[in-house]
C-alpha atoms as a PDB file:
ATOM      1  CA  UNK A   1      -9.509-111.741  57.148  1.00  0.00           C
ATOM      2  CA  UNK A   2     -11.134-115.177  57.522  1.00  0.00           C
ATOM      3  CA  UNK A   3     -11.045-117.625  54.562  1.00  0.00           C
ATOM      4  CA  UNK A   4     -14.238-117.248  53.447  1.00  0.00           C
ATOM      5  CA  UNK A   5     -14.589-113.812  53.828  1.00  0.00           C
ATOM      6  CA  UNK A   6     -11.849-113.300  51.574  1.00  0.00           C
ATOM      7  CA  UNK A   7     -13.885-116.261  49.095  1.00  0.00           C
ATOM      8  CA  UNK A   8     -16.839-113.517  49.402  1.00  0.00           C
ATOM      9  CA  UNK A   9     -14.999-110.756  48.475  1.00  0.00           C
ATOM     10  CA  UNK A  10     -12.939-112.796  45.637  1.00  0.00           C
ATOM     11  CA  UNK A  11     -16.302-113.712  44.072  1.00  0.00           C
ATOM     12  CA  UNK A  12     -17.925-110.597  44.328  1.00  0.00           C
ATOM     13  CA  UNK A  13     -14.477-108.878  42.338  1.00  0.00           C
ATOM     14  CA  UNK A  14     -15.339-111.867  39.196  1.00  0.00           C
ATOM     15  CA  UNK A  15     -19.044-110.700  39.324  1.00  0.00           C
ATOM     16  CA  UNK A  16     -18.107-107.255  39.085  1.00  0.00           C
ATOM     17  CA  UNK A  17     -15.445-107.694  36.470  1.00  0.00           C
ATOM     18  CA  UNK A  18     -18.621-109.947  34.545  1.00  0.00           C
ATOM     19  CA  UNK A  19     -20.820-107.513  35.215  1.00  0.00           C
ATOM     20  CA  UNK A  20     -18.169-104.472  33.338  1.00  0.00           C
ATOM     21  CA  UNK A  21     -17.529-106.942  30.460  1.00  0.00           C
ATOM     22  CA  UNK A  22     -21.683-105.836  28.923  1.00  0.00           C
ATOM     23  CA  UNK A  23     -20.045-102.773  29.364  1.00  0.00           C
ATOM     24  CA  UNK A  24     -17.103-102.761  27.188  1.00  0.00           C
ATOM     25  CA  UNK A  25     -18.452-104.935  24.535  1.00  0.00           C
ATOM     26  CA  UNK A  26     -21.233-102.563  24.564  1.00  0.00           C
ATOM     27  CA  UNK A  27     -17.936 -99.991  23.857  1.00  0.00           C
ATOM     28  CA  UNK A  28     -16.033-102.575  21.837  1.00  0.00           C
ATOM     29  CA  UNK A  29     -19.614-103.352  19.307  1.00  0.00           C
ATOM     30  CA  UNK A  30     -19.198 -99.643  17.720  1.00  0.00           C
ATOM     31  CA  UNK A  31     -15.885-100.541  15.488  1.00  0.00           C
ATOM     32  CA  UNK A  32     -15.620-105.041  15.743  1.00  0.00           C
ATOM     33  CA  UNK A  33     -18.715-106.920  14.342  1.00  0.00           C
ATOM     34  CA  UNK A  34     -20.108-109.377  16.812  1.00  0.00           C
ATOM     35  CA  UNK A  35     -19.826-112.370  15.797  1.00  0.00           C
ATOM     36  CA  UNK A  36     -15.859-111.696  15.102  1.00  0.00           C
ATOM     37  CA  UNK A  37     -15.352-109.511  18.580  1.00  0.00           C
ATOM     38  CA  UNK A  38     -17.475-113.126  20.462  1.00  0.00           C
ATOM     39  CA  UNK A  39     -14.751-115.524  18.828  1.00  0.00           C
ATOM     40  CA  UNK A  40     -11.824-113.605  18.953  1.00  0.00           C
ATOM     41  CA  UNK A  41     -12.318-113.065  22.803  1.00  0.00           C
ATOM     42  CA  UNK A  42     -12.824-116.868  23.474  1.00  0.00           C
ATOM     43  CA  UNK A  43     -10.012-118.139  21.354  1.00  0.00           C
ATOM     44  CA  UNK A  44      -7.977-116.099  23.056  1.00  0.00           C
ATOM     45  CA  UNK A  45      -8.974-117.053  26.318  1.00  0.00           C
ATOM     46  CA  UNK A  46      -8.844-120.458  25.110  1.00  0.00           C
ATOM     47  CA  UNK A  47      -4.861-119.960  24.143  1.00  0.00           C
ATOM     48  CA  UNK A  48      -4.613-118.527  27.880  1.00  0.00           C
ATOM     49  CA  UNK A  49      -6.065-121.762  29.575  1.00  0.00           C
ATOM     50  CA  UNK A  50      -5.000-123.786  27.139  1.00  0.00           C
ATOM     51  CA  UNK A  51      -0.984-123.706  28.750  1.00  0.00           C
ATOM     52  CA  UNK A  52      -2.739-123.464  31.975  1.00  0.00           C
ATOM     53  CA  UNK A  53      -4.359-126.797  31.956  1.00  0.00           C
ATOM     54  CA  UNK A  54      -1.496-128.456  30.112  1.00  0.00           C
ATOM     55  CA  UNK A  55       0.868-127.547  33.069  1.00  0.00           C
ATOM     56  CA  UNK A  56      -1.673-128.958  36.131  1.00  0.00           C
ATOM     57  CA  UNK A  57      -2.157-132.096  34.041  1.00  0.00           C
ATOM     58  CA  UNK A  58      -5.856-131.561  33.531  1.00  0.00           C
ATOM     59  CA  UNK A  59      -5.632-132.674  29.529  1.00  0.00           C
ATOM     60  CA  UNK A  60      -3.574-135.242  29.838  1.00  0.00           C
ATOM     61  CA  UNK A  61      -7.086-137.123  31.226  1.00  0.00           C
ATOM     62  CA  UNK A  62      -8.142-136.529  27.615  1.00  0.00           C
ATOM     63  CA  UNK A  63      -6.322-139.983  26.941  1.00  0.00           C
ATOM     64  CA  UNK A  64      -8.946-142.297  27.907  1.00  0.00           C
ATOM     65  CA  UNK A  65     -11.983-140.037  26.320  1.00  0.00           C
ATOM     66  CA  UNK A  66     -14.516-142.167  24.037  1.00  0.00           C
ATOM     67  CA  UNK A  67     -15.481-140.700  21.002  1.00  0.00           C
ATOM     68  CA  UNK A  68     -19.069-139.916  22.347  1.00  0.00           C
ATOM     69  CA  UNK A  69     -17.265-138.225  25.419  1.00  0.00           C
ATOM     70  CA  UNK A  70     -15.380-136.449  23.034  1.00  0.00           C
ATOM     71  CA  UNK A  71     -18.568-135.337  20.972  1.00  0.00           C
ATOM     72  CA  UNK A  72     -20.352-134.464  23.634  1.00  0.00           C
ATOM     73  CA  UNK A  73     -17.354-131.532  24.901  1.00  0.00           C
ATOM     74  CA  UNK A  74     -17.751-130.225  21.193  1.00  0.00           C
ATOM     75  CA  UNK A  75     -21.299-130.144  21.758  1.00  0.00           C
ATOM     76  CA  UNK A  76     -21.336-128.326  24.314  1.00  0.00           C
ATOM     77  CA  UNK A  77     -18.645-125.938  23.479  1.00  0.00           C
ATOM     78  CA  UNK A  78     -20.797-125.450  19.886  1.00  0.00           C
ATOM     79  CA  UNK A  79     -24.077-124.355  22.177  1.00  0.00           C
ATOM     80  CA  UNK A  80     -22.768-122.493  24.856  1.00  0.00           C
ATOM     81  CA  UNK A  81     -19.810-120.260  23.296  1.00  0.00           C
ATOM     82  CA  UNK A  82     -20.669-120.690  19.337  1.00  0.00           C
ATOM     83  CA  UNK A  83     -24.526-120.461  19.363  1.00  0.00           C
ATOM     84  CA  UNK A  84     -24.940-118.833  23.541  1.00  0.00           C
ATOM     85  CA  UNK A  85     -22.229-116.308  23.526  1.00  0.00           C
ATOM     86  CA  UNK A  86     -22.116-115.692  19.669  1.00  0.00           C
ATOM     87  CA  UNK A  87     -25.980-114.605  20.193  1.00  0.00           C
ATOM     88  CA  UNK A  88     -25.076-112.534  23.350  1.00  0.00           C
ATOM     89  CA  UNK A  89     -22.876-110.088  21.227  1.00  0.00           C
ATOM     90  CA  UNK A  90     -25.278-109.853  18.729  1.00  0.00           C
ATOM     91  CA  UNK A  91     -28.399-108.746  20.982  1.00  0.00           C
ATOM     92  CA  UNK A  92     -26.104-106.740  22.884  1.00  0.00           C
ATOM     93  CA  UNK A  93     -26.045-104.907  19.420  1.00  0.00           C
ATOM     94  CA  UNK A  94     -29.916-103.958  19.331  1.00  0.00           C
ATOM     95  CA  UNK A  95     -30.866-103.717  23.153  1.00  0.00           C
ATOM     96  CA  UNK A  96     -30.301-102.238  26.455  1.00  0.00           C
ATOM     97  CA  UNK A  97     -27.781-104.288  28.767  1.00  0.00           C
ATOM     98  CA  UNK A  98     -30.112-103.812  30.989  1.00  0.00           C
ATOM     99  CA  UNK A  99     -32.910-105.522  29.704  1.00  0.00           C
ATOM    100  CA  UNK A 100     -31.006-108.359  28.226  1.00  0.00           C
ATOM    101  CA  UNK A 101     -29.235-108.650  31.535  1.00  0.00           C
ATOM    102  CA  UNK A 102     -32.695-109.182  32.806  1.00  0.00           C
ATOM    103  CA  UNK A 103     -34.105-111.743  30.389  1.00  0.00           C
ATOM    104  CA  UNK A 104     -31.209-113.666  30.542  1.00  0.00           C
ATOM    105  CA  UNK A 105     -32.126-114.672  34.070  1.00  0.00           C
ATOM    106  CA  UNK A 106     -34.676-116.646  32.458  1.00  0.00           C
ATOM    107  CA  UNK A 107     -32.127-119.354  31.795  1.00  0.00           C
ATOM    108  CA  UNK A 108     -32.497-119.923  34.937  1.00  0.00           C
ATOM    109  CA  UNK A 109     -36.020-121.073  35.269  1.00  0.00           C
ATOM    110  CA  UNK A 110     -35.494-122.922  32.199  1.00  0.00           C
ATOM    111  CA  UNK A 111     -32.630-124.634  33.681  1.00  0.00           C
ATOM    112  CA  UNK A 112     -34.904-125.623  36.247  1.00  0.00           C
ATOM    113  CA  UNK A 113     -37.819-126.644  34.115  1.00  0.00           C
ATOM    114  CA  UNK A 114     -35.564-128.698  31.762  1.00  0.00           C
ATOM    115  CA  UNK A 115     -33.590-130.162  34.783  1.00  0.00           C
ATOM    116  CA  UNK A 116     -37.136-131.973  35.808  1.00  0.00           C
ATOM    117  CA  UNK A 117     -37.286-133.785  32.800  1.00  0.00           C
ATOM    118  CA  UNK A 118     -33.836-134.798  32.298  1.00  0.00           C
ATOM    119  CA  UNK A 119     -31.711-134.658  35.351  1.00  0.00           C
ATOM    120  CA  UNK A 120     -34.652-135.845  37.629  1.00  0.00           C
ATOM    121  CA  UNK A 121     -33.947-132.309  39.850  1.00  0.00           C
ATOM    122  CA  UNK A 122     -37.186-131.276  41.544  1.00  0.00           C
ATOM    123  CA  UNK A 123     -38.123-128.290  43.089  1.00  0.00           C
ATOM    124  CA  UNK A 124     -39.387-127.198  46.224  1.00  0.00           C
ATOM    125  CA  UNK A 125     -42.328-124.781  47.306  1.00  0.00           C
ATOM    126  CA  UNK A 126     -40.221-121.611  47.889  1.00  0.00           C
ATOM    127  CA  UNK A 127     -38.510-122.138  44.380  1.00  0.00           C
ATOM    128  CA  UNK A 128     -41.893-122.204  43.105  1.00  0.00           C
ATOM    129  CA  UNK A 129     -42.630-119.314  44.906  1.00  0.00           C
ATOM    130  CA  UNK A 130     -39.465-117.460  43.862  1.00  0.00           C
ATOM    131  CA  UNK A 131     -39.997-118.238  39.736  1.00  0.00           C
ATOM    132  CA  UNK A 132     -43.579-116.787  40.180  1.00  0.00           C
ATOM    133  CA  UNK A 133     -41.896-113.429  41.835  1.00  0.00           C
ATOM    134  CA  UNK A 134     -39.137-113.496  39.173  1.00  0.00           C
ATOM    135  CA  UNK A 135     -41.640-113.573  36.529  1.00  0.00           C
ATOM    136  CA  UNK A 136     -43.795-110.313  38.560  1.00  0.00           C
ATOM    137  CA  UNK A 137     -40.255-108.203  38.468  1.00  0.00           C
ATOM    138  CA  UNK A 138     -39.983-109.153  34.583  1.00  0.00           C
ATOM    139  CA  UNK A 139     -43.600-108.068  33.867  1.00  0.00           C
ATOM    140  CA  UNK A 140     -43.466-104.874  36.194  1.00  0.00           C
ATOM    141  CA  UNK A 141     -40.448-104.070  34.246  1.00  0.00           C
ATOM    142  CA  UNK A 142     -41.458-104.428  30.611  1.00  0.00           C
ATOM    143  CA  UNK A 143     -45.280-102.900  31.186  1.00  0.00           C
ATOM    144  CA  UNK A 144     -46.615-101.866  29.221  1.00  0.00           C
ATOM    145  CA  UNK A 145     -45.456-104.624  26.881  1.00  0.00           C
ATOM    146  CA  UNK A 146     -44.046-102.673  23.630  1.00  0.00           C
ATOM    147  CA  UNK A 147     -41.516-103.402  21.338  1.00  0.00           C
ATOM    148  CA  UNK A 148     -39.387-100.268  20.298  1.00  0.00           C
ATOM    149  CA  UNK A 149     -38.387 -99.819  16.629  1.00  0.00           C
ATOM    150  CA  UNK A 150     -35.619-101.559  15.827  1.00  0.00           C
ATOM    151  CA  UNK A 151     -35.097-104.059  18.814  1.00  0.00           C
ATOM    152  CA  UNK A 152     -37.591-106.744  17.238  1.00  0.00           C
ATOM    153  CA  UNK A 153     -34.510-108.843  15.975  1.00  0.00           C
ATOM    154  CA  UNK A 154     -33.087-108.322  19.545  1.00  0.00           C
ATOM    155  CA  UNK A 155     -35.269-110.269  21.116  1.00  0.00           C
ATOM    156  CA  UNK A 156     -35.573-112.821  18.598  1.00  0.00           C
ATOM    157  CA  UNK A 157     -31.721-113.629  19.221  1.00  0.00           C
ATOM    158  CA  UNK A 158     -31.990-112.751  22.922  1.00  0.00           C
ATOM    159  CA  UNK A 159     -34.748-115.425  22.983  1.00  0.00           C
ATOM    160  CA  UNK A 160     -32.209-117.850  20.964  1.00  0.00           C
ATOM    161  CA  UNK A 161     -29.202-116.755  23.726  1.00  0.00           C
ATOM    162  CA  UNK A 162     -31.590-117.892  26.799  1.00  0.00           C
ATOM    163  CA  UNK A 163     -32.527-121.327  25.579  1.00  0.00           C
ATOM    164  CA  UNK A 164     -28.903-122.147  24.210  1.00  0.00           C
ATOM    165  CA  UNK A 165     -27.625-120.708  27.838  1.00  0.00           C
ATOM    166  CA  UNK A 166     -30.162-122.891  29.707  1.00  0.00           C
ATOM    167  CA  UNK A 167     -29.519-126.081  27.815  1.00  0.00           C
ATOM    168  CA  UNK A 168     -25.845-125.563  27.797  1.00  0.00           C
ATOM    169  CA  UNK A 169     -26.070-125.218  31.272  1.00  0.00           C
ATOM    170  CA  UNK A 170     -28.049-128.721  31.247  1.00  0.00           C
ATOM    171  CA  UNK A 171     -25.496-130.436  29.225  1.00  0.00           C
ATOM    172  CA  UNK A 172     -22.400-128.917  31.228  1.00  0.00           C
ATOM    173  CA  UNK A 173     -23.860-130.618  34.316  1.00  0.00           C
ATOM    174  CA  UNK A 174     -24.351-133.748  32.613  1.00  0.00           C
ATOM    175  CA  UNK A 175     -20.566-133.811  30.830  1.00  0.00           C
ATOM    176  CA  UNK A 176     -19.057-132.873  34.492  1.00  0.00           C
ATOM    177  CA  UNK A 177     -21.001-135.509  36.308  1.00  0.00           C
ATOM    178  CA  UNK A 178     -20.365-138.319  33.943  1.00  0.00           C
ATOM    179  CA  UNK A 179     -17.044-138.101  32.383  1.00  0.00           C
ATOM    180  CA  UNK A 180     -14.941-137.321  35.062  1.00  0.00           C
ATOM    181  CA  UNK A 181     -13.088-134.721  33.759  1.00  0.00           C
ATOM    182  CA  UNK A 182     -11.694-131.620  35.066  1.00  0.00           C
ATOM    183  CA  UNK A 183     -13.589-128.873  35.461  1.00  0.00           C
ATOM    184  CA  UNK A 184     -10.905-127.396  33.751  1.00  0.00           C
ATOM    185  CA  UNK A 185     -10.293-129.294  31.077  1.00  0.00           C
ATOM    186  CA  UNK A 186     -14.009-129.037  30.287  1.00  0.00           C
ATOM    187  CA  UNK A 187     -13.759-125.772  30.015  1.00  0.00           C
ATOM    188  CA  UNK A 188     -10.450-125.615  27.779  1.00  0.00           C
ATOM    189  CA  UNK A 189     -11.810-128.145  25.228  1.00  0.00           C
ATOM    190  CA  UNK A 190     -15.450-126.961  24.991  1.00  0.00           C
ATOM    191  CA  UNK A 191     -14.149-123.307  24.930  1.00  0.00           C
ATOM    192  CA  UNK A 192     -11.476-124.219  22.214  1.00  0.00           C
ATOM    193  CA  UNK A 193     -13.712-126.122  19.836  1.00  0.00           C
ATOM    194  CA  UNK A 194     -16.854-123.291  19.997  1.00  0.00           C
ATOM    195  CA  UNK A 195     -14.672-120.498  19.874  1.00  0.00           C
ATOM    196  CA  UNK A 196     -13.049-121.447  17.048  1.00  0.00           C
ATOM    197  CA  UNK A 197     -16.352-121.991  15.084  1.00  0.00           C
ATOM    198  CA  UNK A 198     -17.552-118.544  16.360  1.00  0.00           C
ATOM    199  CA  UNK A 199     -14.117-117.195  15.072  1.00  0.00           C
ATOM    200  CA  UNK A 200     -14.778-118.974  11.782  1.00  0.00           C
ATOM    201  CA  UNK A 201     -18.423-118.060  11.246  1.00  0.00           C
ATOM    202  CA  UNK A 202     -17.557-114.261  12.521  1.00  0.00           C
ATOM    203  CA  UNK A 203     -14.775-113.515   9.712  1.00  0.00           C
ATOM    204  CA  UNK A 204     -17.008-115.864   6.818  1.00  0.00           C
ATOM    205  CA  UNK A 205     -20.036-113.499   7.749  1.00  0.00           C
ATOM    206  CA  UNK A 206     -19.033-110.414   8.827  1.00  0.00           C
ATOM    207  CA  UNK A 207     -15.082-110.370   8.045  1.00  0.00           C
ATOM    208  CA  UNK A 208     -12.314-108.175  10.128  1.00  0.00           C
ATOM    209  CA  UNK A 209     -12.027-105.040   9.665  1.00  0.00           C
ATOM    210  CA  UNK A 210      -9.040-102.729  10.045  1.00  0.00           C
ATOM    211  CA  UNK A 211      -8.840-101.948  14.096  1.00  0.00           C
ATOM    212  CA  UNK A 212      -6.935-100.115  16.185  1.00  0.00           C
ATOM    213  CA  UNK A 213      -4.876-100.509  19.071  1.00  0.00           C
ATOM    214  CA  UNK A 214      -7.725 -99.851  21.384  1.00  0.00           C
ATOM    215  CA  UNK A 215      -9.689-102.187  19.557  1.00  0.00           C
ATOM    216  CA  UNK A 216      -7.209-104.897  20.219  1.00  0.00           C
ATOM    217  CA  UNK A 217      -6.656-104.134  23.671  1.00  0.00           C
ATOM    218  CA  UNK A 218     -10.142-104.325  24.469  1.00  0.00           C
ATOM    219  CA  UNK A 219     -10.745-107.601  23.245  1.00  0.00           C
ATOM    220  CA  UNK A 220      -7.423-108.893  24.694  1.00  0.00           C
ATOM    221  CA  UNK A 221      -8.062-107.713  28.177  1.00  0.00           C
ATOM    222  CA  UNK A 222     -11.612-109.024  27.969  1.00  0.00           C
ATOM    223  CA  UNK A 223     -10.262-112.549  26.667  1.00  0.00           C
ATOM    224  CA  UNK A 224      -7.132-111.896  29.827  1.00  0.00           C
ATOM    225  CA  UNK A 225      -8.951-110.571  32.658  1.00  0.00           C
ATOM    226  CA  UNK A 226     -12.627-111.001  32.286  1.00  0.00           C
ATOM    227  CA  UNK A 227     -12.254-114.695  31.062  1.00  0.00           C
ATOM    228  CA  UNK A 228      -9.278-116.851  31.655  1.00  0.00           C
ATOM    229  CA  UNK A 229      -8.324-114.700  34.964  1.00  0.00           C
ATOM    230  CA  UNK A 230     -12.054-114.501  36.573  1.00  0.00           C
ATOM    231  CA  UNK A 231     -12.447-118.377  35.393  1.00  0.00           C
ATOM    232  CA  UNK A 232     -10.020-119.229  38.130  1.00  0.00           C
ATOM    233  CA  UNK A 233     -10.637-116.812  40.631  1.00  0.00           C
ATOM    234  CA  UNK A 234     -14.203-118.145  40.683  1.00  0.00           C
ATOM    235  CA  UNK A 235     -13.242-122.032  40.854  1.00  0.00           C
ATOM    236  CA  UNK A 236     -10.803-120.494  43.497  1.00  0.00           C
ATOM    237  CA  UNK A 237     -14.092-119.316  45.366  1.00  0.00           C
ATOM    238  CA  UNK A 238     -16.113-122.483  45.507  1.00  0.00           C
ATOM    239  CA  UNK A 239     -13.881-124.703  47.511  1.00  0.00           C
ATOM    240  CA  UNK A 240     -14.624-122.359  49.766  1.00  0.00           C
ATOM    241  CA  UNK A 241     -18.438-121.165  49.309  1.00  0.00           C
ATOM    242  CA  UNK A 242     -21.375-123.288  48.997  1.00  0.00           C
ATOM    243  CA  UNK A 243     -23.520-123.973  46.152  1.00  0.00           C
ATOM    244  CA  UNK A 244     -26.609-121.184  47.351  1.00  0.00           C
ATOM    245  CA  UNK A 245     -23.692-118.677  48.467  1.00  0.00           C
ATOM    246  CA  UNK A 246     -22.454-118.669  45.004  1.00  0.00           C
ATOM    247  CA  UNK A 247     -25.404-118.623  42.893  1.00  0.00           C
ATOM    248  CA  UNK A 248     -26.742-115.539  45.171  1.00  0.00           C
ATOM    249  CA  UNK A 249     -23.217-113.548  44.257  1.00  0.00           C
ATOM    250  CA  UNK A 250     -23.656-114.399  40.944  1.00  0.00           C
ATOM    251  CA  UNK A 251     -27.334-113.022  41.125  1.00  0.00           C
ATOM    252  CA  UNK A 252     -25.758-109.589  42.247  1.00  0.00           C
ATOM    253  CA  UNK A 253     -24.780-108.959  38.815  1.00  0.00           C
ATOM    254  CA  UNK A 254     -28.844-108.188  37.827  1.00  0.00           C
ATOM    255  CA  UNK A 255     -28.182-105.216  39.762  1.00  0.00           C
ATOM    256  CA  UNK A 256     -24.355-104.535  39.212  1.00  0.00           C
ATOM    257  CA  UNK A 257     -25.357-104.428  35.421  1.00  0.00           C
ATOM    258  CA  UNK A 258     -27.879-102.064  35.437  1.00  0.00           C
ATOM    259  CA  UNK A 259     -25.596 -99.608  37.825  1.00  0.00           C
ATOM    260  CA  UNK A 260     -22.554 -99.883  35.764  1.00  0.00           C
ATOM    261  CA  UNK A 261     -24.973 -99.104  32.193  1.00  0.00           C
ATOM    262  CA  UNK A 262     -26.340 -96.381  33.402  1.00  0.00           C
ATOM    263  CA  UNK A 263     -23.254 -94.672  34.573  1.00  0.00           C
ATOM    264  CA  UNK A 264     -21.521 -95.622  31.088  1.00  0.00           C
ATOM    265  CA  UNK A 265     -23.655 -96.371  29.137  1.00  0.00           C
ATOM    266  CA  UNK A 266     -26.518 -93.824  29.928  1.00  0.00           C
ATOM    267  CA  UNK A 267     -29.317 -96.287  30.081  1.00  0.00           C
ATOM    268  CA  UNK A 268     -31.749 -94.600  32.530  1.00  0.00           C
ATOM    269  CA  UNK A 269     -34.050 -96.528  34.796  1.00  0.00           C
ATOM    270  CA  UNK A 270     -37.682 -95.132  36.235  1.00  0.00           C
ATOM    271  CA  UNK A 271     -39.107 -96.128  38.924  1.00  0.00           C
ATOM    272  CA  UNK A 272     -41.116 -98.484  37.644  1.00  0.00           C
ATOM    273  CA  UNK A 273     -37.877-100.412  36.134  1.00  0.00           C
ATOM    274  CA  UNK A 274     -35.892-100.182  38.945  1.00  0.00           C
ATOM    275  CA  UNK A 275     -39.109-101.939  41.357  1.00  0.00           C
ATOM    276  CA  UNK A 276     -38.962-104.295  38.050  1.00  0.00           C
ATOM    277  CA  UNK A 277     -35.230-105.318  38.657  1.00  0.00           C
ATOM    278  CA  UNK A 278     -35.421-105.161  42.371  1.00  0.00           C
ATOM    279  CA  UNK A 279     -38.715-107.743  42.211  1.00  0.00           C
ATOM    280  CA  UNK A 280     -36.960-110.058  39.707  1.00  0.00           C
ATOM    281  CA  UNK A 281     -33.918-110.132  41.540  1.00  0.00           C
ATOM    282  CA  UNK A 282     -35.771-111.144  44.969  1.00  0.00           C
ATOM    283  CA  UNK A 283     -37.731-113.703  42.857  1.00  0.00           C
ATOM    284  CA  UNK A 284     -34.021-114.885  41.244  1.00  0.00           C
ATOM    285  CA  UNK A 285     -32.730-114.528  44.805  1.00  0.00           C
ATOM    286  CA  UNK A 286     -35.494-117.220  46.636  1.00  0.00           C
ATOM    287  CA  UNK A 287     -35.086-119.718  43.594  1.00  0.00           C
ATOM    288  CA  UNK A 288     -31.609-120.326  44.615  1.00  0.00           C
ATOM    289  CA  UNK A 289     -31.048-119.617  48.124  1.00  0.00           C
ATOM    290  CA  UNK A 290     -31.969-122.845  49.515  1.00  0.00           C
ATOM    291  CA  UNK A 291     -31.416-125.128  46.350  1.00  0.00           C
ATOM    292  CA  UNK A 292     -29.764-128.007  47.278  1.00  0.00           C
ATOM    293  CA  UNK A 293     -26.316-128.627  47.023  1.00  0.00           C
ATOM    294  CA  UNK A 294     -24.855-131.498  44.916  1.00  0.00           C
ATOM    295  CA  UNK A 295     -22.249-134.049  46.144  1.00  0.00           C
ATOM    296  CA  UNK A 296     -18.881-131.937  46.480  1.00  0.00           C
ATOM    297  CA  UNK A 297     -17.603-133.238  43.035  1.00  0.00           C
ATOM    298  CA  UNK A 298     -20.723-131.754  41.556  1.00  0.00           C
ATOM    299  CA  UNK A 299     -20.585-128.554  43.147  1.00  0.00           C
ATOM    300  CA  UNK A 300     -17.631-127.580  41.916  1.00  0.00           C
ATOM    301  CA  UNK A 301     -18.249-128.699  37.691  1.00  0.00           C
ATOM    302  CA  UNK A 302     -22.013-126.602  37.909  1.00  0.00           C
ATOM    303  CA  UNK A 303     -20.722-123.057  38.677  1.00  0.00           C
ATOM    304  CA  UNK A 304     -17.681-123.739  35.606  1.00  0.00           C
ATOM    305  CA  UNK A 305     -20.327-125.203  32.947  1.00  0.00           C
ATOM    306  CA  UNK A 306     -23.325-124.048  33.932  1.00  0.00           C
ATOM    307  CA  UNK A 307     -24.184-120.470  34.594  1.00  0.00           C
ATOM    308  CA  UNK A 308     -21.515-118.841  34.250  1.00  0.00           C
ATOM    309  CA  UNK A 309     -18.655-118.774  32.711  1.00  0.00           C
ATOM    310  CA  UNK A 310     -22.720-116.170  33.664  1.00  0.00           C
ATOM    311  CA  UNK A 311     -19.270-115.674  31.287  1.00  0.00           C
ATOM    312  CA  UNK A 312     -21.006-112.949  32.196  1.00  0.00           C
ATOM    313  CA  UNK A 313     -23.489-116.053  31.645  1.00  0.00           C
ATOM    314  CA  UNK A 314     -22.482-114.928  31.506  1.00  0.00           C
ATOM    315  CA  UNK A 315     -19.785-113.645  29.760  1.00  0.00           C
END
């Protein structure tokens, strides 16, 4: 097996396991409140990295940080785990994975739209073209346009989810291309610091109640496996794959998502929603195939703060 066949196949296994994790925490939202089930899975993946990056060195470039460099990792860390993936549990608690899967691709085009103004990143014709197509898929999917009882608050926080995700994503890139920090111990810090507010605000709000062992194993294995495991496996994949390759993998998981809920989950999907998707995802699909790739220090820092810890972020 050539290298980067294997680097295909490696990143394809992270979306996948991203892609299972709406899944479970649709599962795990039945017995843990969200807020407490979002920051108990990223401080323990933050206690998994956190020896990680301590034994490759990666903190001890911590040293030299300036305050503002400091500020700006809690920043982030408070907008992309506290407010981005603290809001992703809680709409995953009123609406379909599906369709949350499918607005959360708007981040995105916002991405995009804020990286114009402040990262000076333009775009050319067949992005254009592909954002226009996106936004087709999302309106063949949702027409008619009706809210069902019960999902108004949702949206709301799904709306609150994409912009956090998109300017998180924004900040990430700046932090990696102007401190010159680790990828890694980006990640650890940031993670740490938002994680532990989400923790915080989780048992204030909404407390911890009595859980079983299931419970806990659920939320270990997604803080284990889906986070601190799939966080390396993917920075694994990119010195390998490009910039488009990976964003186009990662893009997969519009489609992996809506499989794997309605098998599971029992979401169903007409035809109309499935043309919807399949629209959306070529729209998603042209945005990024041809996006140009940043220097090779650059490439590498985008994929860990940007999209995705995707997280199947994306989570």
């Amino acid at each position: 097996m050539s290298p980067h066949l294997r680097a295909v196949l490696q990143a394809l296994l992270v979306t996948f396991i991203w892609s299972l994790s709406w899944v479970l925490i649709k599962i795990g939202l039945a017995d843990i409140p969200a807020l407490t089930f979002a920051g108990l899975r990223y401080v323990m993946a933050f206690l998994c990295l956190l020896p990680l990056a301590w034994r490759r060195g990666d903190l001890a470039t911590l040293r030299g940080l300036s305050r503002p460099g400091w500020g700006q990792l809690i920043l982030l860390g408070l907008i992309y785990y506290t407010i981005t993936q603290g809001s992703q549990f809680v709409t995953l608690n009123y609406l379909p994975a599906v369709t949350f899967s499918l607005l959360l691709n708007f981040s995105a085009v916002l991405v995009a739209l804020l990286g114009i103004t402040f990262l000076s990143e333009r775009l050319t014709g067949q992005q254009w073209f592909g954002m226009a197509l996106f936004f087709a898929g999302v309106l063949v999917y949702f027409y008619p346009v009706a809210i069902p009882a019960g999902q108004g608050l949702g949206y709301l926080v799904a709306a609150i989810s994409v912009s956090a995700n998109a300017l998180s994503s924004v900040i990430g890139r700046a932090v990696n291309r102007d401190s010159g920090l680790p990828p890694l111990a980006v990640t650890t810090v940031s993670m740490g610091a938002g994680g532990g507010v989400l923790l915080l605000a989780g048992l204030l709000t909404q407390g911890l109640p009595p859980l079983g062992w299931q419970s806990w194993l659920l939320i270990a294995w997604l803080a284990v496996v889906h986070t601190a495991f799939t966080f390396n496996l993917w920075n694994h994949t990119l010195r390998t794959l490009s910039a488009a390759e990976s964003s186009i993998i990662n893009n997969t998981m519009l489609i992996q998502i809506a499989l794997l809920a309605w098998l599971f989950l029992g979401e169903s999907l007409n035809a109309q929603s499935i043309l919807g998707l399949v629209i959306a995802a070529g729209g998603i699909f042209l945005f990024q195939f041809r996006r140009r790739q940043p220097p090779a220090g650059k490439q590498h820092s985008q994929h860990t703060a940007g999209t995705a810890l995707p997280d199947e972020t994306r989570s």
